[in-house]
PDB file of N, CA and C in Angstrom:
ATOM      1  N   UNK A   1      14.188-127.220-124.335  1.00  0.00           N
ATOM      2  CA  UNK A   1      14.189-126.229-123.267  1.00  0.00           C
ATOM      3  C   UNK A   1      13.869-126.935-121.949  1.00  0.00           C
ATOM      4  N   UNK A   2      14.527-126.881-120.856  1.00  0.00           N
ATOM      5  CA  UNK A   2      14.699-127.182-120.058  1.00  0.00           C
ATOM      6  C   UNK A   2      13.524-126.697-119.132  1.00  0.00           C
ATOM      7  N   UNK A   3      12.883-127.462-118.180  1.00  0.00           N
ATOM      8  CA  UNK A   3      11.306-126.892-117.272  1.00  0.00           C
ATOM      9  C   UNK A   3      11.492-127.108-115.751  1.00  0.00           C
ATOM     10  N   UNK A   4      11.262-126.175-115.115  1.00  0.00           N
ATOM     11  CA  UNK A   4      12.052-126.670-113.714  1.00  0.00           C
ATOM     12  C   UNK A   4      10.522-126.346-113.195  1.00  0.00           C
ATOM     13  N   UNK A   5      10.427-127.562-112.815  1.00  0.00           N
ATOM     14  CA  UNK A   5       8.832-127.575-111.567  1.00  0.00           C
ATOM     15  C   UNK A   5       9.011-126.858-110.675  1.00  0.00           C
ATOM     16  N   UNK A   6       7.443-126.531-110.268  1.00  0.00           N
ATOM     17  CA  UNK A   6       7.369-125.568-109.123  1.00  0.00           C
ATOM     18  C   UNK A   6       7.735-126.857-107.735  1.00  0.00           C
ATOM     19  N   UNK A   7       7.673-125.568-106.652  1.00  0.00           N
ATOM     20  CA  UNK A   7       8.424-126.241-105.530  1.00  0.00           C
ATOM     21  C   UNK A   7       7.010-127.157-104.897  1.00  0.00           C
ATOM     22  N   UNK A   8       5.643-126.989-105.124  1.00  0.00           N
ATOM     23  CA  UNK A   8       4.609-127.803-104.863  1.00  0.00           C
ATOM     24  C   UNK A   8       4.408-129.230-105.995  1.00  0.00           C
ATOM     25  N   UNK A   9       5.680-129.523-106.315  1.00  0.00           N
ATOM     26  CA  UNK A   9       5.318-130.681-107.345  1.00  0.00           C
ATOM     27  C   UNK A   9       6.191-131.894-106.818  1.00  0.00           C
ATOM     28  N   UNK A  10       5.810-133.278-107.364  1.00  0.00           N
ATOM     29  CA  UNK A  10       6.686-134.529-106.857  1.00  0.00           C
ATOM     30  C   UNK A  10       7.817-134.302-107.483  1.00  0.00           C
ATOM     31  N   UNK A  11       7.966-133.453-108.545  1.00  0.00           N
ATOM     32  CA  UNK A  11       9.179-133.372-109.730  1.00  0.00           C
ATOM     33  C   UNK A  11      10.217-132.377-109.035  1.00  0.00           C
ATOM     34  N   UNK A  12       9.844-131.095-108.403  1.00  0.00           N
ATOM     35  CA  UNK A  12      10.396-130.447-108.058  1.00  0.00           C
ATOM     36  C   UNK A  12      12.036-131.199-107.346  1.00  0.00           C
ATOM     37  N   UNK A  13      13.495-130.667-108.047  1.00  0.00           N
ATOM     38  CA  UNK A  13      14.377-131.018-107.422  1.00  0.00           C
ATOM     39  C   UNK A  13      14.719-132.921-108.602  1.00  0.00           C
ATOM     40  N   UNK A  14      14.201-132.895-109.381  1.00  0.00           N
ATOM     41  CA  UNK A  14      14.724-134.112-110.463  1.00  0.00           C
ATOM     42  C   UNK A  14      15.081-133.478-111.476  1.00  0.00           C
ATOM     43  N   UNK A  15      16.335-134.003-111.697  1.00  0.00           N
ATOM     44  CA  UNK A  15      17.367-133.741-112.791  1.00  0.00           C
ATOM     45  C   UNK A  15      16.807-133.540-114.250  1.00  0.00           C
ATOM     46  N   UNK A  16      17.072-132.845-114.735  1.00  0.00           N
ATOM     47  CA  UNK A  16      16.622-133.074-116.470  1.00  0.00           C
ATOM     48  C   UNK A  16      17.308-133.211-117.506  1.00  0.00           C
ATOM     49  N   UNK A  17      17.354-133.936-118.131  1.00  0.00           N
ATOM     50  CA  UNK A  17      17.923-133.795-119.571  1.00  0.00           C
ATOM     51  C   UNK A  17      16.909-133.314-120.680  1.00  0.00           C
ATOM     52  N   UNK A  18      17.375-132.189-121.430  1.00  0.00           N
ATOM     53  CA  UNK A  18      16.611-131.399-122.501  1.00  0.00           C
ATOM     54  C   UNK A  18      15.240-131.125-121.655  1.00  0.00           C
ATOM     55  N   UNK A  19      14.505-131.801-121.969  1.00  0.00           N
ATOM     56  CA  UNK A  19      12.803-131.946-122.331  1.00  0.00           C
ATOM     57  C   UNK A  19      12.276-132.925-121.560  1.00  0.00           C
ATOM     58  N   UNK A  20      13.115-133.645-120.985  1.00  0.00           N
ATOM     59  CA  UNK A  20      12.924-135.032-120.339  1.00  0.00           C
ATOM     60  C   UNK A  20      13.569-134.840-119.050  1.00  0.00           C
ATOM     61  N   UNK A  21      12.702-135.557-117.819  1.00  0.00           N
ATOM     62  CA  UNK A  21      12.964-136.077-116.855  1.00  0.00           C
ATOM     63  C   UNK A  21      13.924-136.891-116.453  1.00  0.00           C
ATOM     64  N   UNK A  22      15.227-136.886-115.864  1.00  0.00           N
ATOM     65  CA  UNK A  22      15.866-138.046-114.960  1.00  0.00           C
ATOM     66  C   UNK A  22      14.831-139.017-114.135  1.00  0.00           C
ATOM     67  N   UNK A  23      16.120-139.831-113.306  1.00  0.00           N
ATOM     68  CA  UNK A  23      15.182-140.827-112.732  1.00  0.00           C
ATOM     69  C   UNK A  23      14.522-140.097-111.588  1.00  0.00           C
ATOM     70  N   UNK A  24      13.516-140.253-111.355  1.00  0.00           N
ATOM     71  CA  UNK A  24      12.808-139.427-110.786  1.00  0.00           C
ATOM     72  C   UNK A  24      13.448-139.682-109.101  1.00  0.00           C
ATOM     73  N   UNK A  25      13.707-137.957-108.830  1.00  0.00           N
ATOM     74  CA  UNK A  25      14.324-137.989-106.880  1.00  0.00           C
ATOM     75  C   UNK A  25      12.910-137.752-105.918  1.00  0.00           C
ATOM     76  N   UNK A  26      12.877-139.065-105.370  1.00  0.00           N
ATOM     77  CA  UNK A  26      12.056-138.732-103.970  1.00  0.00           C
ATOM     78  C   UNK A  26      12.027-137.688-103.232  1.00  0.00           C
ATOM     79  N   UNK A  27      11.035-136.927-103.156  1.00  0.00           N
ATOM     80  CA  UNK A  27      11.476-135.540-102.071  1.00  0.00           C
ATOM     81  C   UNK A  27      10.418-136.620-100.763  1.00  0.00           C
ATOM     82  N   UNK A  28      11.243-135.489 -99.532  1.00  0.00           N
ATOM     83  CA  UNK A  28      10.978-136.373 -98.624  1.00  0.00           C
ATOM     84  C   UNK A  28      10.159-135.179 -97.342  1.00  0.00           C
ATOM     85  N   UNK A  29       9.226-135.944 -96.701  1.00  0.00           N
ATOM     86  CA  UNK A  29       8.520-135.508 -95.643  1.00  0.00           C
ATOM     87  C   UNK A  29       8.704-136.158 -94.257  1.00  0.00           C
ATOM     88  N   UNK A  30       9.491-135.479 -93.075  1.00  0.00           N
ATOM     89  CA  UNK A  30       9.911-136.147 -92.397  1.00  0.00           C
ATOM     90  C   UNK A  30       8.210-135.831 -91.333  1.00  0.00           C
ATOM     91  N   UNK A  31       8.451-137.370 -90.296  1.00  0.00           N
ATOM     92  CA  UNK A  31       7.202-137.340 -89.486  1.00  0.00           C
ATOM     93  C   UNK A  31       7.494-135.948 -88.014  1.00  0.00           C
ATOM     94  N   UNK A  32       6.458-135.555 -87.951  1.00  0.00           N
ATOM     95  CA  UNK A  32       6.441-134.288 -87.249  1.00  0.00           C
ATOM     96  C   UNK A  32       5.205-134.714 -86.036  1.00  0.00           C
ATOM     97  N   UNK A  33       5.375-134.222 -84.744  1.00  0.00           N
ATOM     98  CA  UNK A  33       4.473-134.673 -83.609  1.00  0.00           C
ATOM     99  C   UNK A  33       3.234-133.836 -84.075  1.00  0.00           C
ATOM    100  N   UNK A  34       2.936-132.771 -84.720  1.00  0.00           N
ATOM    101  CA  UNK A  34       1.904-132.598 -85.149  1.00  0.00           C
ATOM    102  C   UNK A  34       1.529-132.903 -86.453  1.00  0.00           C
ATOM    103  N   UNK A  35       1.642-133.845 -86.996  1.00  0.00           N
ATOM    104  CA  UNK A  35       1.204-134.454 -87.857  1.00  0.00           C
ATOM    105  C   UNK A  35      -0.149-135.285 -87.390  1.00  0.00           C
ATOM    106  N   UNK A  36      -1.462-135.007 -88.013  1.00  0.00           N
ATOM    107  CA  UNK A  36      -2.733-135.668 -87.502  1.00  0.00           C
ATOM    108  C   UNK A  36      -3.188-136.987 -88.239  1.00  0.00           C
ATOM    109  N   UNK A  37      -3.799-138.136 -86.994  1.00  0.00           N
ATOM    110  CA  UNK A  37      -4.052-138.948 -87.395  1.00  0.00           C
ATOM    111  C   UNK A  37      -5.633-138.775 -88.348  1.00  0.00           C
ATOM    112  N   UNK A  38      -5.804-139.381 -89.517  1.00  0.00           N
ATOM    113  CA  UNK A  38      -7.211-139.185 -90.108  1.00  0.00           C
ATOM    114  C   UNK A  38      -7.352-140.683 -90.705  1.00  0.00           C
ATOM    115  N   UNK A  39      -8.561-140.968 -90.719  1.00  0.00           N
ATOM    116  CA  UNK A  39      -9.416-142.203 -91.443  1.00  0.00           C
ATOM    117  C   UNK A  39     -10.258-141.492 -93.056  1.00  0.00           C
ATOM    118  N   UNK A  40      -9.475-141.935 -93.490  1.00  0.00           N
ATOM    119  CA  UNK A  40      -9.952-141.237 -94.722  1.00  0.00           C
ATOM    120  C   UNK A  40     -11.498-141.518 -95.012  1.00  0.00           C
ATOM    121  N   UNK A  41     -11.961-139.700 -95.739  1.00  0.00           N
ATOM    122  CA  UNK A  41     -13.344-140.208 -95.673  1.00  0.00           C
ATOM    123  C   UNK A  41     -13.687-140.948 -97.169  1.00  0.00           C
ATOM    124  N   UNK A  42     -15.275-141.144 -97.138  1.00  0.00           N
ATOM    125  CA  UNK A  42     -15.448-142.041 -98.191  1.00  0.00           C
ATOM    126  C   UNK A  42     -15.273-140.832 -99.329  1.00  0.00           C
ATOM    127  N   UNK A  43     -15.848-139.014 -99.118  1.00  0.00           N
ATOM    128  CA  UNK A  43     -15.889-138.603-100.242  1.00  0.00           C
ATOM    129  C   UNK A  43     -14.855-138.440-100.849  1.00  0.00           C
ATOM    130  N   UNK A  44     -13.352-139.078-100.027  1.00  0.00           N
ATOM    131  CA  UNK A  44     -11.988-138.611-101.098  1.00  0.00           C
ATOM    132  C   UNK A  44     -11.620-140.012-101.589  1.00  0.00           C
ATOM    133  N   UNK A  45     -12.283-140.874-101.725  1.00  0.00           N
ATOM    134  CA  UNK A  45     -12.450-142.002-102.509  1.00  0.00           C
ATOM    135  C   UNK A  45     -10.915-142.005-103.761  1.00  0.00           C
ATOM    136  N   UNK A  46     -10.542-142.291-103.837  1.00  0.00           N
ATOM    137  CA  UNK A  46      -9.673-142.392-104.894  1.00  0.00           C
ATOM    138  C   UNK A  46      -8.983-140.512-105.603  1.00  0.00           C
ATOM    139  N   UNK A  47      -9.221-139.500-104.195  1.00  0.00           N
ATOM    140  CA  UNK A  47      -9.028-138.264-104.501  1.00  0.00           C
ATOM    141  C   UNK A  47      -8.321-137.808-103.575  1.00  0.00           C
ATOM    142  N   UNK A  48      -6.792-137.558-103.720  1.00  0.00           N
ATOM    143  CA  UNK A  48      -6.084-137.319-102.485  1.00  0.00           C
ATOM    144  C   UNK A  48      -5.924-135.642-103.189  1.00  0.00           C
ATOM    145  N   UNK A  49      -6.333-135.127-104.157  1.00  0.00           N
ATOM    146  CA  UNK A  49      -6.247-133.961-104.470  1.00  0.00           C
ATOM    147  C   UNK A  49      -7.197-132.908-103.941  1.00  0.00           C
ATOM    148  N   UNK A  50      -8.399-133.515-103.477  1.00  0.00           N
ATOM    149  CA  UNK A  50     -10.090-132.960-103.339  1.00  0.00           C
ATOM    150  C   UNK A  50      -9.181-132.833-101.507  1.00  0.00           C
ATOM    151  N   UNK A  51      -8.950-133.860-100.878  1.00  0.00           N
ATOM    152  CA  UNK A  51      -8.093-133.757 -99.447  1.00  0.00           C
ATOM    153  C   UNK A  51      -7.146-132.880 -99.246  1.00  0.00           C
ATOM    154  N   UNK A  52      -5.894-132.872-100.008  1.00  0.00           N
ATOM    155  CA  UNK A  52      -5.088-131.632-100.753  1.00  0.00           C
ATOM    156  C   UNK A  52      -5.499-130.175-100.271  1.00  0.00           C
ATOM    157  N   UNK A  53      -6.569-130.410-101.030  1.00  0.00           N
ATOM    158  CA  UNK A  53      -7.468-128.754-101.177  1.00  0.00           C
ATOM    159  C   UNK A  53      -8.073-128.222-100.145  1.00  0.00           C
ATOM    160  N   UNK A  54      -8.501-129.297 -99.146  1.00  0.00           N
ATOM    161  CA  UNK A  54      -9.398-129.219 -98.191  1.00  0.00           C
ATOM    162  C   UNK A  54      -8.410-128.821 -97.113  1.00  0.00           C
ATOM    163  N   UNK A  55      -7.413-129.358 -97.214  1.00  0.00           N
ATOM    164  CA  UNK A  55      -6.578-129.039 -96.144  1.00  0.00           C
ATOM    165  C   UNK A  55      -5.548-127.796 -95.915  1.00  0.00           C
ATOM    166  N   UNK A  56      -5.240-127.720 -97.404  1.00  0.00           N
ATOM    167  CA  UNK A  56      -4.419-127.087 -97.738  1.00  0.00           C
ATOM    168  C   UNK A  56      -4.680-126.069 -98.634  1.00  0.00           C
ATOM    169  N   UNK A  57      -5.865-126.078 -99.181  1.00  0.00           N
ATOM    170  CA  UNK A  57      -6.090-124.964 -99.754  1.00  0.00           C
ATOM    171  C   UNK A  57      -5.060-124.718-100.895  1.00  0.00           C
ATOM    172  N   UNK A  58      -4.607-126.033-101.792  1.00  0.00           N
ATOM    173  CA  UNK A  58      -3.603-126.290-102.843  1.00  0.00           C
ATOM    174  C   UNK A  58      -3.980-127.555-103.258  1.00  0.00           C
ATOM    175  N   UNK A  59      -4.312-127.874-104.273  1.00  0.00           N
ATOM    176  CA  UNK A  59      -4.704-129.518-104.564  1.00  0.00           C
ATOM    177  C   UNK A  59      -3.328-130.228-105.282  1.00  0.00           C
ATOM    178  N   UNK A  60      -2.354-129.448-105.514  1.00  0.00           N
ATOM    179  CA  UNK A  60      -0.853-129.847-106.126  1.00  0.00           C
ATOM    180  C   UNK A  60       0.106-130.651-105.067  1.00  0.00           C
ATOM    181  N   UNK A  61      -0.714-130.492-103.912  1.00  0.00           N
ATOM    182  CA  UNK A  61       0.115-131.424-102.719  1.00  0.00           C
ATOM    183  C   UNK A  61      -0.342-132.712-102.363  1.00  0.00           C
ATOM    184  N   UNK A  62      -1.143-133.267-103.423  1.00  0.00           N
ATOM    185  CA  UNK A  62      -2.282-134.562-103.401  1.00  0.00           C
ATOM    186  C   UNK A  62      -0.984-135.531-102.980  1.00  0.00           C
ATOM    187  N   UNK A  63       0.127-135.593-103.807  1.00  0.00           N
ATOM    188  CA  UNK A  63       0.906-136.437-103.399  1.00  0.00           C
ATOM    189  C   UNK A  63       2.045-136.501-101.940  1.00  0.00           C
ATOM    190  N   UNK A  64       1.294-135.784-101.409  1.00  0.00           N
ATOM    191  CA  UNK A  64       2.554-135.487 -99.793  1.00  0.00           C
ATOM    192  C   UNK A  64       1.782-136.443 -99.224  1.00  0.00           C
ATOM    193  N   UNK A  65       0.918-136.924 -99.292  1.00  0.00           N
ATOM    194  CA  UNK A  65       0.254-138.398 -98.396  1.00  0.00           C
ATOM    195  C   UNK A  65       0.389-139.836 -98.822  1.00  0.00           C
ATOM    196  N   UNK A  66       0.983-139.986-100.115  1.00  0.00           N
ATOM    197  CA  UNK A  66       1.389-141.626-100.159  1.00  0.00           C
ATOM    198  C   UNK A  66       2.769-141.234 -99.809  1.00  0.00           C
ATOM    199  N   UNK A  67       3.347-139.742-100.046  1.00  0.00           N
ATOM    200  CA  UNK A  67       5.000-139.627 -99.634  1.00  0.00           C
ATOM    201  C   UNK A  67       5.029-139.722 -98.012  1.00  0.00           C
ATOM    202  N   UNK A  68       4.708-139.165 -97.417  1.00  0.00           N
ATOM    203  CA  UNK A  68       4.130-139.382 -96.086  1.00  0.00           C
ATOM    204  C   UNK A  68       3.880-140.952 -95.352  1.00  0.00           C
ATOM    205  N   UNK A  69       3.115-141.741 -96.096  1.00  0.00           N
ATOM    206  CA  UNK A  69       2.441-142.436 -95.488  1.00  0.00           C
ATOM    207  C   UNK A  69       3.014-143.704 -96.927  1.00  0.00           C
ATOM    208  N   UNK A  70       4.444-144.128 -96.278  1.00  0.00           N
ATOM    209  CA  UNK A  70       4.802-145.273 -97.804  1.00  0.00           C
ATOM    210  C   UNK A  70       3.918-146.694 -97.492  1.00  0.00           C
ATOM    211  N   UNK A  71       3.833-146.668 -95.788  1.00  0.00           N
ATOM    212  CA  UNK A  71       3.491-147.893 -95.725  1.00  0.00           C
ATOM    213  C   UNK A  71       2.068-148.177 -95.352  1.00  0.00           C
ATOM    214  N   UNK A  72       1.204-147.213 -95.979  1.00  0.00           N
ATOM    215  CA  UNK A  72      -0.365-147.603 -96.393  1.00  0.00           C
ATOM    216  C   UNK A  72      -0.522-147.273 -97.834  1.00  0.00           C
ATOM    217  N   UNK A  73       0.326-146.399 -98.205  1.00  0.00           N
ATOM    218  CA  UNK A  73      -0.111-146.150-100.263  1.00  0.00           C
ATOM    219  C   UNK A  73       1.167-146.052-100.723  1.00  0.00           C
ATOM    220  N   UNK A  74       0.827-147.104-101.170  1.00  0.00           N
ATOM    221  CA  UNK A  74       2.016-147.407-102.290  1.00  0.00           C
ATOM    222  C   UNK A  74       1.414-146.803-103.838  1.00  0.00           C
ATOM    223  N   UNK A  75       0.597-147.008-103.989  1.00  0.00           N
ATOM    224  CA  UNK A  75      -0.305-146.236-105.501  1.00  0.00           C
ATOM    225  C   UNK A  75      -0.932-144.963-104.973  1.00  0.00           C
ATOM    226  N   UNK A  76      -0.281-143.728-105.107  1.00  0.00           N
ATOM    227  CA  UNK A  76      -1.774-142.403-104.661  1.00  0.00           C
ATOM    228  C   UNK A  76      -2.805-142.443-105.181  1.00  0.00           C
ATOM    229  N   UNK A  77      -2.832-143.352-105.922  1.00  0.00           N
ATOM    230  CA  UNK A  77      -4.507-142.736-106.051  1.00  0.00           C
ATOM    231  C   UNK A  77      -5.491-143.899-105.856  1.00  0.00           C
ATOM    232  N   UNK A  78      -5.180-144.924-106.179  1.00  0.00           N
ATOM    233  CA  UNK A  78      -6.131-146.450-106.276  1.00  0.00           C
ATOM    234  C   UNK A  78      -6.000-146.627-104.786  1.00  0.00           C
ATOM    235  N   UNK A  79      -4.763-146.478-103.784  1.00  0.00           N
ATOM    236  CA  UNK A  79      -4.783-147.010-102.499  1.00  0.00           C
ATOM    237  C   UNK A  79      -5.106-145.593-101.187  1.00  0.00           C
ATOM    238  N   UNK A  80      -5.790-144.913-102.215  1.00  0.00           N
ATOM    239  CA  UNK A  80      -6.566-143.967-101.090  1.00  0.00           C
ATOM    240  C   UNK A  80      -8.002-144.151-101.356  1.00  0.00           C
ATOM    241  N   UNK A  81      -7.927-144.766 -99.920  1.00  0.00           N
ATOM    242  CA  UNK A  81      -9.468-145.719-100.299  1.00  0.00           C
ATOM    243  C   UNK A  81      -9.926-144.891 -98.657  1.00  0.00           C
ATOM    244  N   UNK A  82     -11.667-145.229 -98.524  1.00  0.00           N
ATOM    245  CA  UNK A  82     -12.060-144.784 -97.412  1.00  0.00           C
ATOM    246  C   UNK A  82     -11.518-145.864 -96.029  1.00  0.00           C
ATOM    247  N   UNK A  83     -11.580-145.408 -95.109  1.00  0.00           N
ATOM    248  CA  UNK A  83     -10.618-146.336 -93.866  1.00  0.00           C
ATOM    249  C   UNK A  83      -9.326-146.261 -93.777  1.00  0.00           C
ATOM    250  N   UNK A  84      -8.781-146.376 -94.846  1.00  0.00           N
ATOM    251  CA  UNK A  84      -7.326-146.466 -94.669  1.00  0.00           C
ATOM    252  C   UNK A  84      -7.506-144.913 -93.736  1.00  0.00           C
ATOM    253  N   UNK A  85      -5.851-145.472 -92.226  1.00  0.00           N
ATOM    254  CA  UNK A  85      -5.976-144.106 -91.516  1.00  0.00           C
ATOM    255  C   UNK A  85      -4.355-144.088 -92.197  1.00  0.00           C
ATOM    256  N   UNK A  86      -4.231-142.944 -92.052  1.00  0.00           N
ATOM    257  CA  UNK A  86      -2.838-142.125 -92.670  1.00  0.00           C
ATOM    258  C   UNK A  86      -2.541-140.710 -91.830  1.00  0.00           C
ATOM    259  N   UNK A  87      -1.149-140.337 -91.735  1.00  0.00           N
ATOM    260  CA  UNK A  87      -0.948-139.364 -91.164  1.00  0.00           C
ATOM    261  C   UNK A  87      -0.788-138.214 -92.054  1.00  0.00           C
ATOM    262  N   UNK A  88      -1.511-137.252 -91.298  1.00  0.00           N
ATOM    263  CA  UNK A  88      -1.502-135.883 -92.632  1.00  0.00           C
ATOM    264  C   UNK A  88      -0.985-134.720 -91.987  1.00  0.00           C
ATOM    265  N   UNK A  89       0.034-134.419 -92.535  1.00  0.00           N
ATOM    266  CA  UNK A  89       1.000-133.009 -92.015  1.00  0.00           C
ATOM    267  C   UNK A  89       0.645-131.600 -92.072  1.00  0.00           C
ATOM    268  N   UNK A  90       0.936-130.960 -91.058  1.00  0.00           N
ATOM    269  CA  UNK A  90       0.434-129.413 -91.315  1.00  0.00           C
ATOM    270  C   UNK A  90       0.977-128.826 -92.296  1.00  0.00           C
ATOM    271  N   UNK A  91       0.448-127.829 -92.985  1.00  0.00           N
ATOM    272  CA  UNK A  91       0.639-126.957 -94.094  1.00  0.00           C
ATOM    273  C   UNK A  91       2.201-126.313 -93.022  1.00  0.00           C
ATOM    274  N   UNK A  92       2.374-125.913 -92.276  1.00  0.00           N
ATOM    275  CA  UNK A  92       3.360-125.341 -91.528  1.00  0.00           C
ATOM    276  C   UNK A  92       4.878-126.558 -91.565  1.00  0.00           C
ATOM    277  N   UNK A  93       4.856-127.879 -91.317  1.00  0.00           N
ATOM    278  CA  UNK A  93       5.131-128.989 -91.732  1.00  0.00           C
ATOM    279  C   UNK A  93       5.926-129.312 -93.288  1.00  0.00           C
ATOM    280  N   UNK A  94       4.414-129.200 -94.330  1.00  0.00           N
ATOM    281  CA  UNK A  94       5.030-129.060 -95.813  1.00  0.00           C
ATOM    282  C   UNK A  94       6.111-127.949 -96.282  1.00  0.00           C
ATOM    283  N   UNK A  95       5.861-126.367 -95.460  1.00  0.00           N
ATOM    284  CA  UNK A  95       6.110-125.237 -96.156  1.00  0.00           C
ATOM    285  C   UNK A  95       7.914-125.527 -95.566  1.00  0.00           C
ATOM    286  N   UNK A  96       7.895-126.317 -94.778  1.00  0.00           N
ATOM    287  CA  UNK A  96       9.625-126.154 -93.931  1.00  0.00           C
ATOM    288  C   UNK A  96      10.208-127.520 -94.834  1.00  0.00           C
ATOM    289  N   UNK A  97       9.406-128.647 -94.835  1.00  0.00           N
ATOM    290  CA  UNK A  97      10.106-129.697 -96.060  1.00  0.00           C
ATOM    291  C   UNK A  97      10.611-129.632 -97.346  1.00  0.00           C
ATOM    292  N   UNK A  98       9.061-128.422 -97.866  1.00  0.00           N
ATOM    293  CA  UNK A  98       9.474-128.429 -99.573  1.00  0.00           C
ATOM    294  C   UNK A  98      10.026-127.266 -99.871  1.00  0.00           C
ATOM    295  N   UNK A  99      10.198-126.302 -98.761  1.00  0.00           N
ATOM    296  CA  UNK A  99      10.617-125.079 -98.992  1.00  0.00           C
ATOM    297  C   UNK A  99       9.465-124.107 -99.482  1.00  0.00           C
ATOM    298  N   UNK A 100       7.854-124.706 -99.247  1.00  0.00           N
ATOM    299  CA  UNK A 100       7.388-123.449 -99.911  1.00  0.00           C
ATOM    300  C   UNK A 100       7.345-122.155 -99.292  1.00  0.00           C
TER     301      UNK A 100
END
């Protein structure tokens, strides 16, 4: 049986066969002038989901910031470290990219 992700997921919009995933399609976040600069703090240490939540009030969007930001996190979760600065998009931003 076939599972079609919600529109807040990295999966959302990748092909499936049966039960299984295709090669997985990049969804994409284009840069927006209100997009804010932040220095990540120490308490989201290796937690871009706890940031997610904080911002967004959805912790399923943990991954719109290494998608966002390819050229400081390449790993979401090990390379969200405190300092690294990254740009983080308005919820107004996500809802027009991913369609929510």
């Amino acid at each position: 049986m076939a599972t079609t992700y919600a529109k807040a997921s990295p999966y959302h919009g990748t092909a499936m066969w049966g039960q299984y995933l295709d090669v997985w399609s990049a969804r994409s976040i284009p840069p927006a002038v209100t997009d804010a600069l932040y220095q990540i703090d120490p308490v989201y240490k290796f937690r871009p989901d706890l940031l997610a939540y904080d911002t967004y009030q959805n912790s399923d969007l943990w991954w719109t910031f290494a998608v966002r930001n390819p050229d400081v996190i390449r790993d979401p979760i090990f390379d969200f470290r405190p300092g690294n600065i990254i740009y983080v998009p308005t919820l107004a931003t996500l809802k027009s990219a991913l369609g929510l």
